[in-house]
N, C-alpha and C. Protein backbone atom coordinates (compact mmCIF):
# COMPACT_ATOMS: atom_id res chain seq x y z
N UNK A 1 0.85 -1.16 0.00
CA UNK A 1 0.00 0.00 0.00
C UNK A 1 0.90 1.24 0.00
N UNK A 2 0.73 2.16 -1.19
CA UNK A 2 1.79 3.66 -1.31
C UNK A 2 1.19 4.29 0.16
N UNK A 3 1.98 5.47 0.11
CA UNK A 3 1.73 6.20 1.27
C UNK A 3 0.32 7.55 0.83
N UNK A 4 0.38 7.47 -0.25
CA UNK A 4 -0.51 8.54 -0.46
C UNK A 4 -2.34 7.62 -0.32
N UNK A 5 -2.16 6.40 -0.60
CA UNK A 5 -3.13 5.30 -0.04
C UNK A 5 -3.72 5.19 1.26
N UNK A 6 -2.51 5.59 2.20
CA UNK A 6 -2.87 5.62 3.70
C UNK A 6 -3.17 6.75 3.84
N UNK A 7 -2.85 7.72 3.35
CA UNK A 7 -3.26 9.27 4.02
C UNK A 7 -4.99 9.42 3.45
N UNK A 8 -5.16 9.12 2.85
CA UNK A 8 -6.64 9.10 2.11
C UNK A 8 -7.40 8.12 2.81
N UNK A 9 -6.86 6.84 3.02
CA UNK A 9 -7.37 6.13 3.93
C UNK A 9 -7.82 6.70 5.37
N UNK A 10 -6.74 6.93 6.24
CA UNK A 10 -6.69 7.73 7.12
C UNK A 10 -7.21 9.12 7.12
N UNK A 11 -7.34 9.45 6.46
CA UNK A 11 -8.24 10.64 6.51
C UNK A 11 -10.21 10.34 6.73
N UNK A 12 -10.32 9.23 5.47
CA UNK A 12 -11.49 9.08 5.38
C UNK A 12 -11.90 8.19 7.08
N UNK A 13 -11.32 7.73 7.70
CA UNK A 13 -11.02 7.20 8.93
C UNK A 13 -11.64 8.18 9.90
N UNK A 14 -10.64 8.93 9.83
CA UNK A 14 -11.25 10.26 10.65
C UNK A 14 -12.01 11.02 10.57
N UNK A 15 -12.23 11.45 9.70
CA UNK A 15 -13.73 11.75 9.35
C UNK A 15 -15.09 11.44 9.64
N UNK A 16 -15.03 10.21 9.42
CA UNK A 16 -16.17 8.91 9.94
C UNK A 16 -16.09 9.24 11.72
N UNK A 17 -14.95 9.36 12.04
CA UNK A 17 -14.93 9.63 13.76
C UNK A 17 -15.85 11.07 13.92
N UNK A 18 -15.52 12.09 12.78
CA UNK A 18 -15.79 13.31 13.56
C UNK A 18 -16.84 13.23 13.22
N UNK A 19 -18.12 12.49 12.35
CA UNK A 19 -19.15 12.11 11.93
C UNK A 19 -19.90 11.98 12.94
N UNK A 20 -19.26 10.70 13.45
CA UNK A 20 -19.98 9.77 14.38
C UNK A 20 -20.23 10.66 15.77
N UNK A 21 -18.67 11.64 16.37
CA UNK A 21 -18.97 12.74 17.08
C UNK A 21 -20.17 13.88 16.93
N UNK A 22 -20.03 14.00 15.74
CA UNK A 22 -21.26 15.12 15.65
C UNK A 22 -22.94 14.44 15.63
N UNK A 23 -22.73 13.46 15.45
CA UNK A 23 -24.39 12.51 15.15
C UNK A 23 -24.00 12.53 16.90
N UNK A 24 -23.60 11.90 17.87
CA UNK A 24 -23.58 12.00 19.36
C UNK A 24 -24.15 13.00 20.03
N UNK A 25 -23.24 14.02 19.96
CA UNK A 25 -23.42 15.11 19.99
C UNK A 25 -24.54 15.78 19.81
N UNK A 26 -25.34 15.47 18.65
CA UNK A 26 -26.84 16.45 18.46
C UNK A 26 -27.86 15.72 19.04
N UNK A 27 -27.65 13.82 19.55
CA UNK A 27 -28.24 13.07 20.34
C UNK A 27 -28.38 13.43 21.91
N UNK A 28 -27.25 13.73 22.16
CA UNK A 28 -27.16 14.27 23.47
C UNK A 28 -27.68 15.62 23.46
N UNK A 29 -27.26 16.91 23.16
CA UNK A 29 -27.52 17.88 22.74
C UNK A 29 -29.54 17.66 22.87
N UNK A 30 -30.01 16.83 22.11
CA UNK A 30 -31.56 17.33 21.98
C UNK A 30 -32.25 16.19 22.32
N UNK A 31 -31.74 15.02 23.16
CA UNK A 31 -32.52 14.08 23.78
C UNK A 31 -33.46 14.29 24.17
N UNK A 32 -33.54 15.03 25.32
CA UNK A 32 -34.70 15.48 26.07
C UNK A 32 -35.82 15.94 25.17
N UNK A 33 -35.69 16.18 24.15
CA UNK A 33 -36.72 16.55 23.08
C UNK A 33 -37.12 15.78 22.40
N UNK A 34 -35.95 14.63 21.38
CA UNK A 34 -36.26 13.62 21.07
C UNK A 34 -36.95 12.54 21.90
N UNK A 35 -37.03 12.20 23.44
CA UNK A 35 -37.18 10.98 23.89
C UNK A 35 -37.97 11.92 25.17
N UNK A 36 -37.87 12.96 25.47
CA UNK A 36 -38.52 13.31 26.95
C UNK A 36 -37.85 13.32 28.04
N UNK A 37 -38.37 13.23 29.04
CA UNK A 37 -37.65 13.25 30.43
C UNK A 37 -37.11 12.04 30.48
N UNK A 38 -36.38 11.26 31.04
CA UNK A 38 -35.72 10.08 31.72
C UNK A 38 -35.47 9.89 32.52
N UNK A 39 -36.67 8.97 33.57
CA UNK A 39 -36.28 8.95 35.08
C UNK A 39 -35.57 8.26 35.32
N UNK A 40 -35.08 7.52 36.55
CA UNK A 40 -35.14 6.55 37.06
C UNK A 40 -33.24 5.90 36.48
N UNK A 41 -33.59 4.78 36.51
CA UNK A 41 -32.36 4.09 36.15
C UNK A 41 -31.77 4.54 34.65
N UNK A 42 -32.87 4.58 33.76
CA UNK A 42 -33.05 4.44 32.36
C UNK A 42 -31.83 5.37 32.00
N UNK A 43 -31.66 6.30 32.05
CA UNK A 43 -30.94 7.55 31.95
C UNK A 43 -29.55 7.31 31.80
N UNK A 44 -29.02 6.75 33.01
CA UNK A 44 -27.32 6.44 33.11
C UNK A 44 -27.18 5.14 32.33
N UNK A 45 -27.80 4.29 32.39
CA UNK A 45 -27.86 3.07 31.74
C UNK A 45 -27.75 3.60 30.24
N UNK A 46 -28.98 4.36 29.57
CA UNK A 46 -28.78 4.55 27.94
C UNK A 46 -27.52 5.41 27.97
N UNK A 47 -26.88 6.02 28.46
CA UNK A 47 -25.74 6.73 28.20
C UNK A 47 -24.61 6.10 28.55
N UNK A 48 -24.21 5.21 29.44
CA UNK A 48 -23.25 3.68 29.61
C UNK A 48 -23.27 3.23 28.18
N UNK A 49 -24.52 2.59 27.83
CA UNK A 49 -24.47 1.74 26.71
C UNK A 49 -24.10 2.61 25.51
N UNK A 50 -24.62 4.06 25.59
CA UNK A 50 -23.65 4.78 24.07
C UNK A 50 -22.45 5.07 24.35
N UNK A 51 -21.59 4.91 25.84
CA UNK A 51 -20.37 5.13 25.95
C UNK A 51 -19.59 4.04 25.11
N UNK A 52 -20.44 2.62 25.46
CA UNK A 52 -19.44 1.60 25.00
C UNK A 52 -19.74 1.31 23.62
N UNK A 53 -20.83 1.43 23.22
CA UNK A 53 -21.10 1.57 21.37
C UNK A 53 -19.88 2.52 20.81
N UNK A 54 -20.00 3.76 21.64
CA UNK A 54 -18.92 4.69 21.01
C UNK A 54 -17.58 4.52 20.92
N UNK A 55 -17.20 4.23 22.50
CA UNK A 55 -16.09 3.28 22.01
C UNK A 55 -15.57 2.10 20.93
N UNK A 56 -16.42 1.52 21.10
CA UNK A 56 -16.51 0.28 20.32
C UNK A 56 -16.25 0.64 18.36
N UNK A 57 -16.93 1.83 18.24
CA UNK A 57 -17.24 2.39 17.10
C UNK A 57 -16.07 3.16 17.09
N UNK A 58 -15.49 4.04 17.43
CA UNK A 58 -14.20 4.94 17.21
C UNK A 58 -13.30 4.06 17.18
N UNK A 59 -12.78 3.10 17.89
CA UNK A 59 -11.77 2.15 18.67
C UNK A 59 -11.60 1.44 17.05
N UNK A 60 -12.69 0.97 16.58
CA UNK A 60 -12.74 -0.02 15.19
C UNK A 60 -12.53 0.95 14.11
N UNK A 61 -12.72 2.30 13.73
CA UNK A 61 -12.33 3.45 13.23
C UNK A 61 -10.69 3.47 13.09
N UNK A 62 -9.96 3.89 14.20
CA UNK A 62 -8.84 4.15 14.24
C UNK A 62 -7.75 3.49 14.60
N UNK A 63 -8.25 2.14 15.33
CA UNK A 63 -7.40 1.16 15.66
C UNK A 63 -7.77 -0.12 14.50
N UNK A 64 -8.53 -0.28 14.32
CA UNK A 64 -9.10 -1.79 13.21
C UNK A 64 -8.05 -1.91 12.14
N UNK A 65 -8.08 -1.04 11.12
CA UNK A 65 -7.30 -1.65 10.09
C UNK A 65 -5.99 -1.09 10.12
N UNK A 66 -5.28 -0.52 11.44
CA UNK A 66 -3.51 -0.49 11.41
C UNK A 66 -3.51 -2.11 12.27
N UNK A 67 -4.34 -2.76 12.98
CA UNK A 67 -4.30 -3.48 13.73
C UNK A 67 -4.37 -5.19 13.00
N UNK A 68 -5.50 -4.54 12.03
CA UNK A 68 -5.03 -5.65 10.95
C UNK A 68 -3.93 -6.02 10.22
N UNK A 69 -3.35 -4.74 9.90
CA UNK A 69 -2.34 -4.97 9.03
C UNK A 69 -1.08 -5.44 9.73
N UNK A 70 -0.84 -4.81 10.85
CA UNK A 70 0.07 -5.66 12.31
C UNK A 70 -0.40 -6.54 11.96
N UNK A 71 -1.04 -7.57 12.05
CA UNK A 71 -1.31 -8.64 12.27
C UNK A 71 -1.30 -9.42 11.38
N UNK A 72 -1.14 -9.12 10.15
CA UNK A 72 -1.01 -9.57 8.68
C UNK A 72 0.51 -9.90 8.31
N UNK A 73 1.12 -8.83 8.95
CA UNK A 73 2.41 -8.97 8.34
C UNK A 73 2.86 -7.61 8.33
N UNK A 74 1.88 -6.68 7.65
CA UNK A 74 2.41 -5.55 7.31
C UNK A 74 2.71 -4.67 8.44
N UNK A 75 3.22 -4.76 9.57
CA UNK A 75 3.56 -3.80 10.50
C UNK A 75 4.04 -2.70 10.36
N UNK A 76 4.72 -2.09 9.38
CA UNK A 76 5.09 -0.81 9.15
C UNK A 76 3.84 -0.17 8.38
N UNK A 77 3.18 -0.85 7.31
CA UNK A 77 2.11 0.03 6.99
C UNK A 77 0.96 0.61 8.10
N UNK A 78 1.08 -0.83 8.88
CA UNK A 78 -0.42 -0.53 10.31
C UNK A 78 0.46 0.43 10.69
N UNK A 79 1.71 0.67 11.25
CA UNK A 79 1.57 2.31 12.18
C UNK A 79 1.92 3.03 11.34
N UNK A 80 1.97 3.03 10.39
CA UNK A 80 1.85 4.43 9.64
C UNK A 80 0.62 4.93 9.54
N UNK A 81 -0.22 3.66 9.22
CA UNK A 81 -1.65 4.20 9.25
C UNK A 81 -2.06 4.59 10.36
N UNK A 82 -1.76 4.11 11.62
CA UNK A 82 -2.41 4.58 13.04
C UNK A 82 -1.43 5.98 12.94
N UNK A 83 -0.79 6.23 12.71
CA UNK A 83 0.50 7.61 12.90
C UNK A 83 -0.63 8.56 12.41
N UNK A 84 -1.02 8.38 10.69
CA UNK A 84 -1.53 9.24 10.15
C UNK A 84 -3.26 9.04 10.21
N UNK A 85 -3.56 8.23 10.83
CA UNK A 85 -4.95 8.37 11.79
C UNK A 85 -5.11 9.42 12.72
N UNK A 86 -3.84 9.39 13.66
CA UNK A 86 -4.12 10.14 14.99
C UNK A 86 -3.79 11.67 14.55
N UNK A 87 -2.93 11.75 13.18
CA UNK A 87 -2.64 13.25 13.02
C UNK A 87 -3.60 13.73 12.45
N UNK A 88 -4.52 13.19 11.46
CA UNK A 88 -5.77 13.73 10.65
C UNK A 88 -6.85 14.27 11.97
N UNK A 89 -7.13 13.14 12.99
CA UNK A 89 -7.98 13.58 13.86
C UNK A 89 -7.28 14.23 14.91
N UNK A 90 -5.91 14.86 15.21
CA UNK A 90 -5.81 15.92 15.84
C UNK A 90 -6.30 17.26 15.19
N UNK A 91 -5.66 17.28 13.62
CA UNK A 91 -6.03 18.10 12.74
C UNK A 91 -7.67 18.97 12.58
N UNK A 92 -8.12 17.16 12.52
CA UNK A 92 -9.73 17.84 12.82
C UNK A 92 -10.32 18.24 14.14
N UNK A 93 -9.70 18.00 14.98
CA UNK A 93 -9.76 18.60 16.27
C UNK A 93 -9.47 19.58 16.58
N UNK A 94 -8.03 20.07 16.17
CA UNK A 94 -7.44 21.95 16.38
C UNK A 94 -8.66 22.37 15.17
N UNK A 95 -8.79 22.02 14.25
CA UNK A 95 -10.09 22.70 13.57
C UNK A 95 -11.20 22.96 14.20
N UNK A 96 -11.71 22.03 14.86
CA UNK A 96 -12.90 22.41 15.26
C UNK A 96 -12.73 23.22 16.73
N UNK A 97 -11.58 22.82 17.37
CA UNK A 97 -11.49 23.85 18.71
C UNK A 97 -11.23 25.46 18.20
N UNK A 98 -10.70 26.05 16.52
CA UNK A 98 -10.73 27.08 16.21
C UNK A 98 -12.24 27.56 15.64
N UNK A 99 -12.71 25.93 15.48
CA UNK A 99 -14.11 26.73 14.71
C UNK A 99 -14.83 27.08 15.72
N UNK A 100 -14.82 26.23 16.82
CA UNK A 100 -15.93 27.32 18.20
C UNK A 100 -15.10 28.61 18.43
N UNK A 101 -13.50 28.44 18.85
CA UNK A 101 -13.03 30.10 18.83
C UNK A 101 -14.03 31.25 17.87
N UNK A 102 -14.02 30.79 16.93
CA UNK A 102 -14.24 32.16 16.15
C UNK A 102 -15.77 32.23 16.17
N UNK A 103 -17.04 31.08 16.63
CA UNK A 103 -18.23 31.52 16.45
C UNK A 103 -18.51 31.41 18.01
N UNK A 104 -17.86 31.21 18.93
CA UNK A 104 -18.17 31.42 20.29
C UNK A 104 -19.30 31.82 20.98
N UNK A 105 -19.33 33.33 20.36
CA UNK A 105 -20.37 34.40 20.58
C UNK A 105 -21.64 34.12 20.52
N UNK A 106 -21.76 33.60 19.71
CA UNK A 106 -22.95 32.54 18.80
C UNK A 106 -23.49 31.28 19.70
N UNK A 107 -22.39 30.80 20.91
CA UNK A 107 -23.27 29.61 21.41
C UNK A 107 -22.92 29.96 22.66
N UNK A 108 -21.92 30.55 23.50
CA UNK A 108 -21.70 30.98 24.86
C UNK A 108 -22.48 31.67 25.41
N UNK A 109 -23.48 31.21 26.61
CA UNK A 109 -24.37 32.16 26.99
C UNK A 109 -23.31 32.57 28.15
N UNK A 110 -23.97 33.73 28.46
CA UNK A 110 -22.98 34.75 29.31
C UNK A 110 -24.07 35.02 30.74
C-alpha cells in the first residue's frame, strides 16, 4: 500500500470519527426533546451503553485496520496508518477547537 493510499485512507477514517462525534453530539444535545424526560435508572444506563457503542465504534475506526495490518504482516504500513490516523484527527480537532473560537459568541451564553 503507497503512502498517499494511507493518508486518504486515514483521513477518510477520521472523518467517519468526527461524523460519528457530531451525530452523538446532536443526540445528546436534543434528547430530552427527542425521547422526553428520563427517570429513574433508564438515563445512566442509555448513556453507559452509548459510551461503550462509542467506544466500540471509534476504537474499530482508528485502531481496526492499522491493527489488521500488524497482524497480517504488514507492521510498518499498520503504524503508519495509526500515525496518520491520529494526526488527521488531531487536525480535525485543532479545527474544530478554532471553529468554536471564532463563532463562540454565537453559542456561549454569558
Amino acid at each position: 500500500m503507497n503512502k498517499i493510499k494511507l493518508i486518504w485512507q486515514s483521513l477518510v477514517y477520521s472523518l467517519g470519527v468526527a461524523v460519528y462525534v457530531l451525530a452523538v453530539s446532536f443526540l445528546i444535545t436534543n434528547g430530552e426533546k427527542l425521547f422526553g424526560q428520563i427517570n429513574g435508572i433508564w438515563g445512566p444506563t442509555l448513556m453507559l451503553m452509548l459510551l461503550c457503542l462509542s467506544a466500540a465504534i471509534v476504537g474499530s475506526l482508528i485502531f481496526g485496520r492499522p491493527a489488521y495490518l500488524i497482524v497480517t504482516g504488514e507492521k510498518q504500513q499498520g503504524i503508519k496508518l495509526l500515525l496518520f490516523n491520529l494526526l488527521w484527527l488531531a487536525i480535525i480537532t485543532i479545527l474544530a477547537f478554532a471553529s468554536f473560537a471564532l463563532f463562540a459568541p454565537n453559542y456561549v451564553r454569558h
